[in-house]
Protein backbone atom coordinates (compact mmCIF):
# COMPACT_ATOMS: atom_id res chain seq x y z
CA UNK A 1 -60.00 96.00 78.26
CA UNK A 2 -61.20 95.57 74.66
CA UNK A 3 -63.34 92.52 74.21
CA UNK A 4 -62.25 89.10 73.44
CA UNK A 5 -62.74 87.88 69.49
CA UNK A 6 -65.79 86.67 69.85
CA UNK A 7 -67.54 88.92 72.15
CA UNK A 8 -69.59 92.14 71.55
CA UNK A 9 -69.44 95.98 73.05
CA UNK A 10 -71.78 96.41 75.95
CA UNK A 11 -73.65 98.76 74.54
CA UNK A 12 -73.72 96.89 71.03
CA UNK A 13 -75.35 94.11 73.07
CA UNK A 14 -77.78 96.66 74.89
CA UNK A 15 -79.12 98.01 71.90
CA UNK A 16 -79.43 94.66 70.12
CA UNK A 17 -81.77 93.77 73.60
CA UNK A 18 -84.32 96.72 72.55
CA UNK A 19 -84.89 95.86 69.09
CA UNK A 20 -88.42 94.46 68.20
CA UNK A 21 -87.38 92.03 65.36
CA UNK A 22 -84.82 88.65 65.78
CA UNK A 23 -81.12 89.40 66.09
CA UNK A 24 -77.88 87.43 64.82
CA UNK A 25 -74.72 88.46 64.94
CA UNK A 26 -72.20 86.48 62.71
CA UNK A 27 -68.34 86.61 62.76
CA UNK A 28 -65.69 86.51 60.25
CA UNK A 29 -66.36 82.90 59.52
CA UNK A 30 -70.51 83.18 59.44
CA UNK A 31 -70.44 81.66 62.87
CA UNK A 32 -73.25 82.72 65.14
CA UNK A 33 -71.71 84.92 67.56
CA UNK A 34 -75.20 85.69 69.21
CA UNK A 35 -78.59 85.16 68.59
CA UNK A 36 -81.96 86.56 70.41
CA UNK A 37 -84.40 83.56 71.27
CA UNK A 38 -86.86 85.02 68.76
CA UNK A 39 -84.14 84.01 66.17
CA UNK A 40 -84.62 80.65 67.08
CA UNK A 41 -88.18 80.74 67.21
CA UNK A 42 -88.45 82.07 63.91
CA UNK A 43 -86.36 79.09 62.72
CA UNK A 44 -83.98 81.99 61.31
CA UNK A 45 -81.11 80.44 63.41
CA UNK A 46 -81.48 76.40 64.26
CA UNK A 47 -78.09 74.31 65.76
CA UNK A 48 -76.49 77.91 66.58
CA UNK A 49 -76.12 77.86 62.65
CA UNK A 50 -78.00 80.82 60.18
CA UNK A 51 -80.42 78.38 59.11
CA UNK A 52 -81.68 79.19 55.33
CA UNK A 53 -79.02 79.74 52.54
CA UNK A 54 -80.94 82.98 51.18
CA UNK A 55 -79.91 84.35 54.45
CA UNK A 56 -75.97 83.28 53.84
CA UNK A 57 -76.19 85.10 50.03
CA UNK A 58 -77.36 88.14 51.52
CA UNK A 59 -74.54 88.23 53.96
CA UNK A 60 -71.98 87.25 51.27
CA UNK A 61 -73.32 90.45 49.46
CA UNK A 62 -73.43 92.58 52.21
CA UNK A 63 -69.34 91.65 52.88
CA UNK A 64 -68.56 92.27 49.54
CA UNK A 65 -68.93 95.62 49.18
CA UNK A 66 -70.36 96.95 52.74
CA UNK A 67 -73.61 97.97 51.30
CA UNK A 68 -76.46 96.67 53.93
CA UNK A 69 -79.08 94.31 51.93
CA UNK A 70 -82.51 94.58 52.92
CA UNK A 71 -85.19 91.74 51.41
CA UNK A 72 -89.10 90.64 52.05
CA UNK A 73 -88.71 86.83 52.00
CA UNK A 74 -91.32 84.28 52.83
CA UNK A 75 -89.25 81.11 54.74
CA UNK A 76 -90.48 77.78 55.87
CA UNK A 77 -91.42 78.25 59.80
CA UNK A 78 -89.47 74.81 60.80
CA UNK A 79 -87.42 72.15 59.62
CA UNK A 80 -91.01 69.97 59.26
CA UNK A 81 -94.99 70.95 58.17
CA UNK A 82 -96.04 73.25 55.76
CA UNK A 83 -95.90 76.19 58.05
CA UNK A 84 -94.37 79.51 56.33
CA UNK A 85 -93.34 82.97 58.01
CA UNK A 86 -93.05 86.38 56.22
CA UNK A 87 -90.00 88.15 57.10
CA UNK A 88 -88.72 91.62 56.37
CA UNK A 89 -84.88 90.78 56.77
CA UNK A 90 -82.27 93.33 56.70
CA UNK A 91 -78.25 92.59 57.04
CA UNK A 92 -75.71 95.21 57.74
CA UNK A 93 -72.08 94.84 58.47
CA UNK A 94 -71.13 95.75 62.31
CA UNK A 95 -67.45 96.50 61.91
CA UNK A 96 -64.68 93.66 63.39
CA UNK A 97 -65.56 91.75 60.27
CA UNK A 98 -69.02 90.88 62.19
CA UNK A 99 -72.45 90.94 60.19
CA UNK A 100 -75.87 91.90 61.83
CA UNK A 101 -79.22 90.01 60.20
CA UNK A 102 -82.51 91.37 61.65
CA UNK A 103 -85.67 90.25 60.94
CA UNK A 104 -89.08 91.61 61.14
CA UNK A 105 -92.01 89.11 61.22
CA UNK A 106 -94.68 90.45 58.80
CA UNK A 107 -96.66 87.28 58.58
CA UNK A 108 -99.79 88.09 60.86
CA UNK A 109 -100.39 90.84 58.33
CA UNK A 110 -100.68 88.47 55.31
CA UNK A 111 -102.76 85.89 57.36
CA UNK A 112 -105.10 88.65 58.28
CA UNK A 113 -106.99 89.15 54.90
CA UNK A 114 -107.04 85.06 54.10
CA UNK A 115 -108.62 84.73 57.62
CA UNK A 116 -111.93 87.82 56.62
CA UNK A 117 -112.45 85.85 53.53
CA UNK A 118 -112.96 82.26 54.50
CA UNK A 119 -114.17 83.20 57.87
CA UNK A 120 -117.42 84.19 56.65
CA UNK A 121 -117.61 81.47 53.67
CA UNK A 122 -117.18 78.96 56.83
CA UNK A 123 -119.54 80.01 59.25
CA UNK A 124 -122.32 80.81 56.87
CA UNK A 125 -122.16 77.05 55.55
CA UNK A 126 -121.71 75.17 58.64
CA UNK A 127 -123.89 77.22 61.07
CA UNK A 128 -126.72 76.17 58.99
CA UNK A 129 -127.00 73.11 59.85
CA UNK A 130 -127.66 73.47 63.89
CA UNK A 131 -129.68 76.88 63.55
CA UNK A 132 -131.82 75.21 60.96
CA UNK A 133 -133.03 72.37 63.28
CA UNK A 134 -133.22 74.37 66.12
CA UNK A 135 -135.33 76.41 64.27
CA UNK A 136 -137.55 72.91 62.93
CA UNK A 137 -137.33 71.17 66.28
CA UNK A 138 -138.68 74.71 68.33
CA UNK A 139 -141.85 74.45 65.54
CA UNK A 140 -142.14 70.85 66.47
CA UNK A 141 -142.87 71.77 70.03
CA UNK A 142 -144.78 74.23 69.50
CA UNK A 143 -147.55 71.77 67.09
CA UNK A 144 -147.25 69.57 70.29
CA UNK A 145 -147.78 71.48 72.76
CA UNK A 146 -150.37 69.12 74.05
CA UNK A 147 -148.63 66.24 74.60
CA UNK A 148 -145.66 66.63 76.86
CA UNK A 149 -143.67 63.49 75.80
CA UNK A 150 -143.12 64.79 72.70
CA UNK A 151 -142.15 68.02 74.00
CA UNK A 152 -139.89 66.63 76.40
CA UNK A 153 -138.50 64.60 73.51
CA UNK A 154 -138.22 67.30 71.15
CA UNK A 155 -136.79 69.95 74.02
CA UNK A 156 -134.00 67.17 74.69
CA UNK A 157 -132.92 67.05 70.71
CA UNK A 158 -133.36 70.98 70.99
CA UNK A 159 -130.84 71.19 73.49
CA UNK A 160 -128.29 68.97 72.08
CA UNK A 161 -128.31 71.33 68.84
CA UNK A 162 -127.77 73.98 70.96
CA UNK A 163 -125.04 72.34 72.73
CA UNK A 164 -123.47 70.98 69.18
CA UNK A 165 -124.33 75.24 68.33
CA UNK A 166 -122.18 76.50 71.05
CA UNK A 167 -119.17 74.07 70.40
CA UNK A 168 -119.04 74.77 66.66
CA UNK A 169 -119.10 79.04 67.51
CA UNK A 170 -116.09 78.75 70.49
CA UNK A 171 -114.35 76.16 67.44
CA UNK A 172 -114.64 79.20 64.79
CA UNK A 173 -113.48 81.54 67.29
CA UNK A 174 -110.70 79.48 68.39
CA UNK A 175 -109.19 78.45 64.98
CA UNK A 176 -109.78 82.30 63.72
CA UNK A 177 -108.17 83.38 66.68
CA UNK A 178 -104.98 80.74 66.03
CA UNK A 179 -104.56 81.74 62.40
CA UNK A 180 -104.54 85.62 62.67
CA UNK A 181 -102.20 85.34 65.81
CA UNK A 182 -100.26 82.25 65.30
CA UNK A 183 -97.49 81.62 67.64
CA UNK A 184 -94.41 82.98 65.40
CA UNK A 185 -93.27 85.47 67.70
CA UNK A 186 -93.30 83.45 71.17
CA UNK A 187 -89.73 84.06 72.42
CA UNK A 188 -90.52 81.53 75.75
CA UNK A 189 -89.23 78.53 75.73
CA UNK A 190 -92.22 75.51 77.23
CA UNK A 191 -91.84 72.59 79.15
CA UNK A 192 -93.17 69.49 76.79
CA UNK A 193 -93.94 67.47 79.79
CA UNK A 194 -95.89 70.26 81.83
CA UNK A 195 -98.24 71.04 78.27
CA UNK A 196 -99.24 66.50 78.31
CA UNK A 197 -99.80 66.63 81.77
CA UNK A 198 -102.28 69.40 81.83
CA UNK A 199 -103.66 68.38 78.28
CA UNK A 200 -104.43 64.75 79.92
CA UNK A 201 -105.59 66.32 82.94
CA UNK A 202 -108.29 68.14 81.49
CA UNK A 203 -109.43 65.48 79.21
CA UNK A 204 -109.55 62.51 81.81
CA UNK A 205 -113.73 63.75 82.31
CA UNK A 206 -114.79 63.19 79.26
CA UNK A 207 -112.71 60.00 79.73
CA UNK A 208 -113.93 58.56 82.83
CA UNK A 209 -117.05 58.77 81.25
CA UNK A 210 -116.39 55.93 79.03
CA UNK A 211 -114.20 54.17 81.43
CA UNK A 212 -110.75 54.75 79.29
CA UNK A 213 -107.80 55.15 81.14
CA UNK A 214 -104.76 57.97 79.60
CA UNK A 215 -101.61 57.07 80.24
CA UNK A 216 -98.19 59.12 79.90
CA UNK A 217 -94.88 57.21 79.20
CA UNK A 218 -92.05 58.04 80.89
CA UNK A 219 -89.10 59.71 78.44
CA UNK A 220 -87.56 62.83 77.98
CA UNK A 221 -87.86 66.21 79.42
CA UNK A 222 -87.46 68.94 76.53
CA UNK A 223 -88.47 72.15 75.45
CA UNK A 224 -89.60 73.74 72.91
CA UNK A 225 -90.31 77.53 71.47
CA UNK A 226 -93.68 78.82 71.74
CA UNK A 227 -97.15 79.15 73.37
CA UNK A 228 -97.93 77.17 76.38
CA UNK A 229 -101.60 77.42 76.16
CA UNK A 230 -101.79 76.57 72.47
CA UNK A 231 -99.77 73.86 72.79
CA UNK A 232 -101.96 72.15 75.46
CA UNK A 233 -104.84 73.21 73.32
CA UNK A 234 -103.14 71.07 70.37
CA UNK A 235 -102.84 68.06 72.89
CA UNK A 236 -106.10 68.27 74.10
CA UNK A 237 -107.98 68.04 70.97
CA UNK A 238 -106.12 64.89 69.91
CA UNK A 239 -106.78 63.28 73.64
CA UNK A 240 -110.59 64.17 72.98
CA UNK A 241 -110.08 62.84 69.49
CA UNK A 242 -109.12 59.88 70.59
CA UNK A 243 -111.27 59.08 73.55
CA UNK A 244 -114.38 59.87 70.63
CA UNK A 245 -113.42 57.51 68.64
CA UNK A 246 -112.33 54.47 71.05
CA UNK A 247 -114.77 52.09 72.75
CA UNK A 248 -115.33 52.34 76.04
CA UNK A 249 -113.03 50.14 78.63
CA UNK A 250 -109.93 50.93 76.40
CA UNK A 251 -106.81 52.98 76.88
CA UNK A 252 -104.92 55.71 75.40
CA UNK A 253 -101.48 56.25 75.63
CA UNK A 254 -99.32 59.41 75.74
CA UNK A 255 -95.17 59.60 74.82
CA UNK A 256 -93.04 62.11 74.72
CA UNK A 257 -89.56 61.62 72.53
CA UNK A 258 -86.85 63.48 71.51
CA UNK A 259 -85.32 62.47 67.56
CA UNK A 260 -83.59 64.41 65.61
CA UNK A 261 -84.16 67.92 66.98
CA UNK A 262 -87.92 67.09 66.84
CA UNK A 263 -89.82 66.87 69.88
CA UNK A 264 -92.59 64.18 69.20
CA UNK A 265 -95.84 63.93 71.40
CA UNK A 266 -97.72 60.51 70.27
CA UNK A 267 -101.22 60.09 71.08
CA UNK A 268 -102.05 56.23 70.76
CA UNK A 269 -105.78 55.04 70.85
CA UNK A 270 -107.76 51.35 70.62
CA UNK A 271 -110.57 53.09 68.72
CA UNK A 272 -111.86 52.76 65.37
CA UNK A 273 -109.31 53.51 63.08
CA UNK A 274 -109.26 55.53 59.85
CA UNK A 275 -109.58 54.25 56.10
CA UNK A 276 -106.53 54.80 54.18
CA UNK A 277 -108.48 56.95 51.71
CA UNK A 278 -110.04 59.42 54.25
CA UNK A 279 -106.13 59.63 55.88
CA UNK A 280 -105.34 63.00 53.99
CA UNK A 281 -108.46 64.73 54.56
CA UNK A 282 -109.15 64.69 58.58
CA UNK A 283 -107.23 67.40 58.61
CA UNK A 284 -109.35 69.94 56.71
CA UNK A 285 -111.54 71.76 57.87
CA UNK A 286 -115.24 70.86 59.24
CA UNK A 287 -114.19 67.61 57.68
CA UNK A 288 -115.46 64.59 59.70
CA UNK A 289 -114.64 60.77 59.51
CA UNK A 290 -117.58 59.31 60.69
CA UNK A 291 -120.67 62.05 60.61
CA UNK A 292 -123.27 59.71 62.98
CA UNK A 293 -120.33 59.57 65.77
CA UNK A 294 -119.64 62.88 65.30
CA UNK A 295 -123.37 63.95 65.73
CA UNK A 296 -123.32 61.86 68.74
CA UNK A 297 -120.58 63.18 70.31
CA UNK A 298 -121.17 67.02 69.37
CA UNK A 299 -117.82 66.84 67.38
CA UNK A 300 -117.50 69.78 64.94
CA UNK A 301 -114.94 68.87 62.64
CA UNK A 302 -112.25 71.40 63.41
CA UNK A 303 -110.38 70.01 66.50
CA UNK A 304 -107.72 68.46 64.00
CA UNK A 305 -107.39 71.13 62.03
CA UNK A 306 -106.50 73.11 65.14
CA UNK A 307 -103.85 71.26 65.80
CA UNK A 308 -102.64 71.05 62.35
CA UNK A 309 -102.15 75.06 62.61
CA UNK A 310 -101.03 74.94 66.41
CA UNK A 311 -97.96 73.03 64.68
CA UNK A 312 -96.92 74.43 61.68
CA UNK A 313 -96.97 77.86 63.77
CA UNK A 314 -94.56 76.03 65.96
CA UNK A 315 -92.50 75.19 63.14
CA UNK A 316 -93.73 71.29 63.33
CA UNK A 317 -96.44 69.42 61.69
CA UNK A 318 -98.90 66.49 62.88
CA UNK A 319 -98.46 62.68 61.31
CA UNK A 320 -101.13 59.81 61.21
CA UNK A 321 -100.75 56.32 61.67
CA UNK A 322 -103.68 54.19 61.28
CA UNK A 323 -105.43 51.10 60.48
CA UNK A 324 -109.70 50.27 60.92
CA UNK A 325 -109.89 48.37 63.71
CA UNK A 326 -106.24 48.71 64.83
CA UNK A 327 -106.91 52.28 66.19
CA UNK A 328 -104.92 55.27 65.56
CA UNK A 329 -101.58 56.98 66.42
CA UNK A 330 -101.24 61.32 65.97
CA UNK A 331 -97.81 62.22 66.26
CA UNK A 332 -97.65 66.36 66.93
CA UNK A 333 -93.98 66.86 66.15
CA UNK A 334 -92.15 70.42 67.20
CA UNK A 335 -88.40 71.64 66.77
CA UNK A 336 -86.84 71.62 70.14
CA UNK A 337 -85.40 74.42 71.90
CA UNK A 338 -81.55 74.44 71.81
CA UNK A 339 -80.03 74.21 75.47
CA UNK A 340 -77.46 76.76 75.51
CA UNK A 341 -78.93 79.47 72.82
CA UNK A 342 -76.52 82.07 72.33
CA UNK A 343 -79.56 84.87 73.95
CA UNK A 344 -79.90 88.56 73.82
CA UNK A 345 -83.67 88.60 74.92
């Protein structure tokens, strides 16, 4: 029996299961007859629709005269942020009026030689800082050898460089490691609501401490494309963030909505807040709002930028809503998975 108008050949579908690169089949009508899940990870395909109109000029090309187009074309990773993906795209017609796009993500190699050159610019500058006192505070101890309250005094302040040391080295690792493998290719789809509970989970220590409570609103259960463990690495660092930065005896609250295609995870504090003017930089890198608190509470100045990469690689971005004394809101906002995606993976 020959297959229906909108179905494929077996063995058209087989081989389109082996290929390494996103699939999308399109019919007569640039419909999406079928679509791998890397396709909609990629952002290539978003609403079962081919989602960037370069895409649709290629295919108009390649039905005009049957020749198959093939393109390097940088694209924006989601429908929000400032994350980009470099794909090698090539579209082909398939016969029955049908059109094939495949694309090949090339954008770890680009990242790869941005990553060597400000890796070493970064760690040079900011390892200084910790190694350097170590260094002053171990020649400190040494001069006072004879008195042991200093040296218990001094071996305390050596340790908490050594602490504030080791968190900035596993921060440079983990942002390096981030950026050179993103989360572009992740084909899985993750449960939002698994990702806040562990994220809380693991940060309610560190609250307890100060006697803040973390509390998850009920809402939706979506999904979205990507990397579970990233993702819970994103919602940590703004739960850490904000138990830093909030008093003790206060409480931070965690919600989970779904608007627009856009999975939202808010993370609302009582802290300290954030000037208007210093709003657009706690992002960057090493960059630190308040450098005493941060000193005190062995921040290095990279958990936000983490998370500002952990979501443009998921095709989202991360807003802030503040006001000193009023406390802060994060907002990590991610596409969501489609529920019926039309998969070959």
């Amino acid at each position: 029996m020959p297959p229906l108008p909108n179905e494929l050949h077996d063995d058209v579908v087989r081989v389109l299961a082996v290929l390494n690169a996103a699939t999308v089949v399109l019919d007569a009508n640039d419909d999406v007859v079928r679509a791998s899940s890397l396709a909609y990870a990629l952002g290539i395909v978003r609403n079962d629709d081919l989602e960037h109109q370069v895409l649709l000029d290629l295919v108009v090309l390649v039905r005009r005269d049957g020749a198959i187009r093939e393109q390097e074309l940088e694209l924006p990773r989601g429908p929000v942020g400032g994350g980009r993906v470099l794909l090698q795209v090539r579209v082909a017609p398939l016969g029955d009026d049908r059109v094939l796009v495949l694309a090949e993500d090339r954008t770890e190699a680009r990242r790869v030689e941005a990553i060597r050159r400000d890796f070493v610019v970064n760690v040079s500058h900011e390892l200084k800082t910790p190694v350097g006192a170590i260094s002053l505070l171990a020649e400190t101890v040494t001069d006072a050898a004879e008195d042991p309250a200093v040296v218990r005094r001094f071996a305390e302040r050596m340790r908490r460089e050594a602490m504030r040391l080791s968190a900035l080295v596993h921060e440079i690792i983990e942002l390096s490691r981030i950026q050179v493998d993103g989360a572009t290719s992740y084909e899985r789809t993750v449960s939002v609501a698994q990702v806040v509970i562990e994220a809380v989970d693991r940060a309610r220590t560190s609250a307890s401490a100060k006697n803040i409570a973390i509390t998850i609103g009920d809402g939706p259960q979506p999904h979205v494309y990507g990397d579970h463990n990233l993702l819970v690495t994103a919602v940590r660092n703004l739960l850490d963030n904000a138990v830093a930065y909030s008093s003790e005896n206060t409480h931070v609250g965690v919600a989970i909505t779904e608007v627009d295609g856009l999975v939202q995870i808010a993370v609302v504090d009582q802290g300290i807040g954030i000037a208007a003017e210093e709003q657009e930089r706690v992002f960057e890198r090493f960059y630190r709002v308040d450098d005493a608190r941060s000193r005190e509470t062995g921040g290095t100045g990279l958990g936000l930028s983490i998370v500002k990469h952990i979501a443009a690689d998921h095709g989202g971005d991360v807003q802030l809503w503040s006001e000193p004394g009023q406390g802060t809101t994060f907002t990590l906002r991610i596409p969501a998975a489609p529920m019926n995606a039309k998969d070959v993976a």
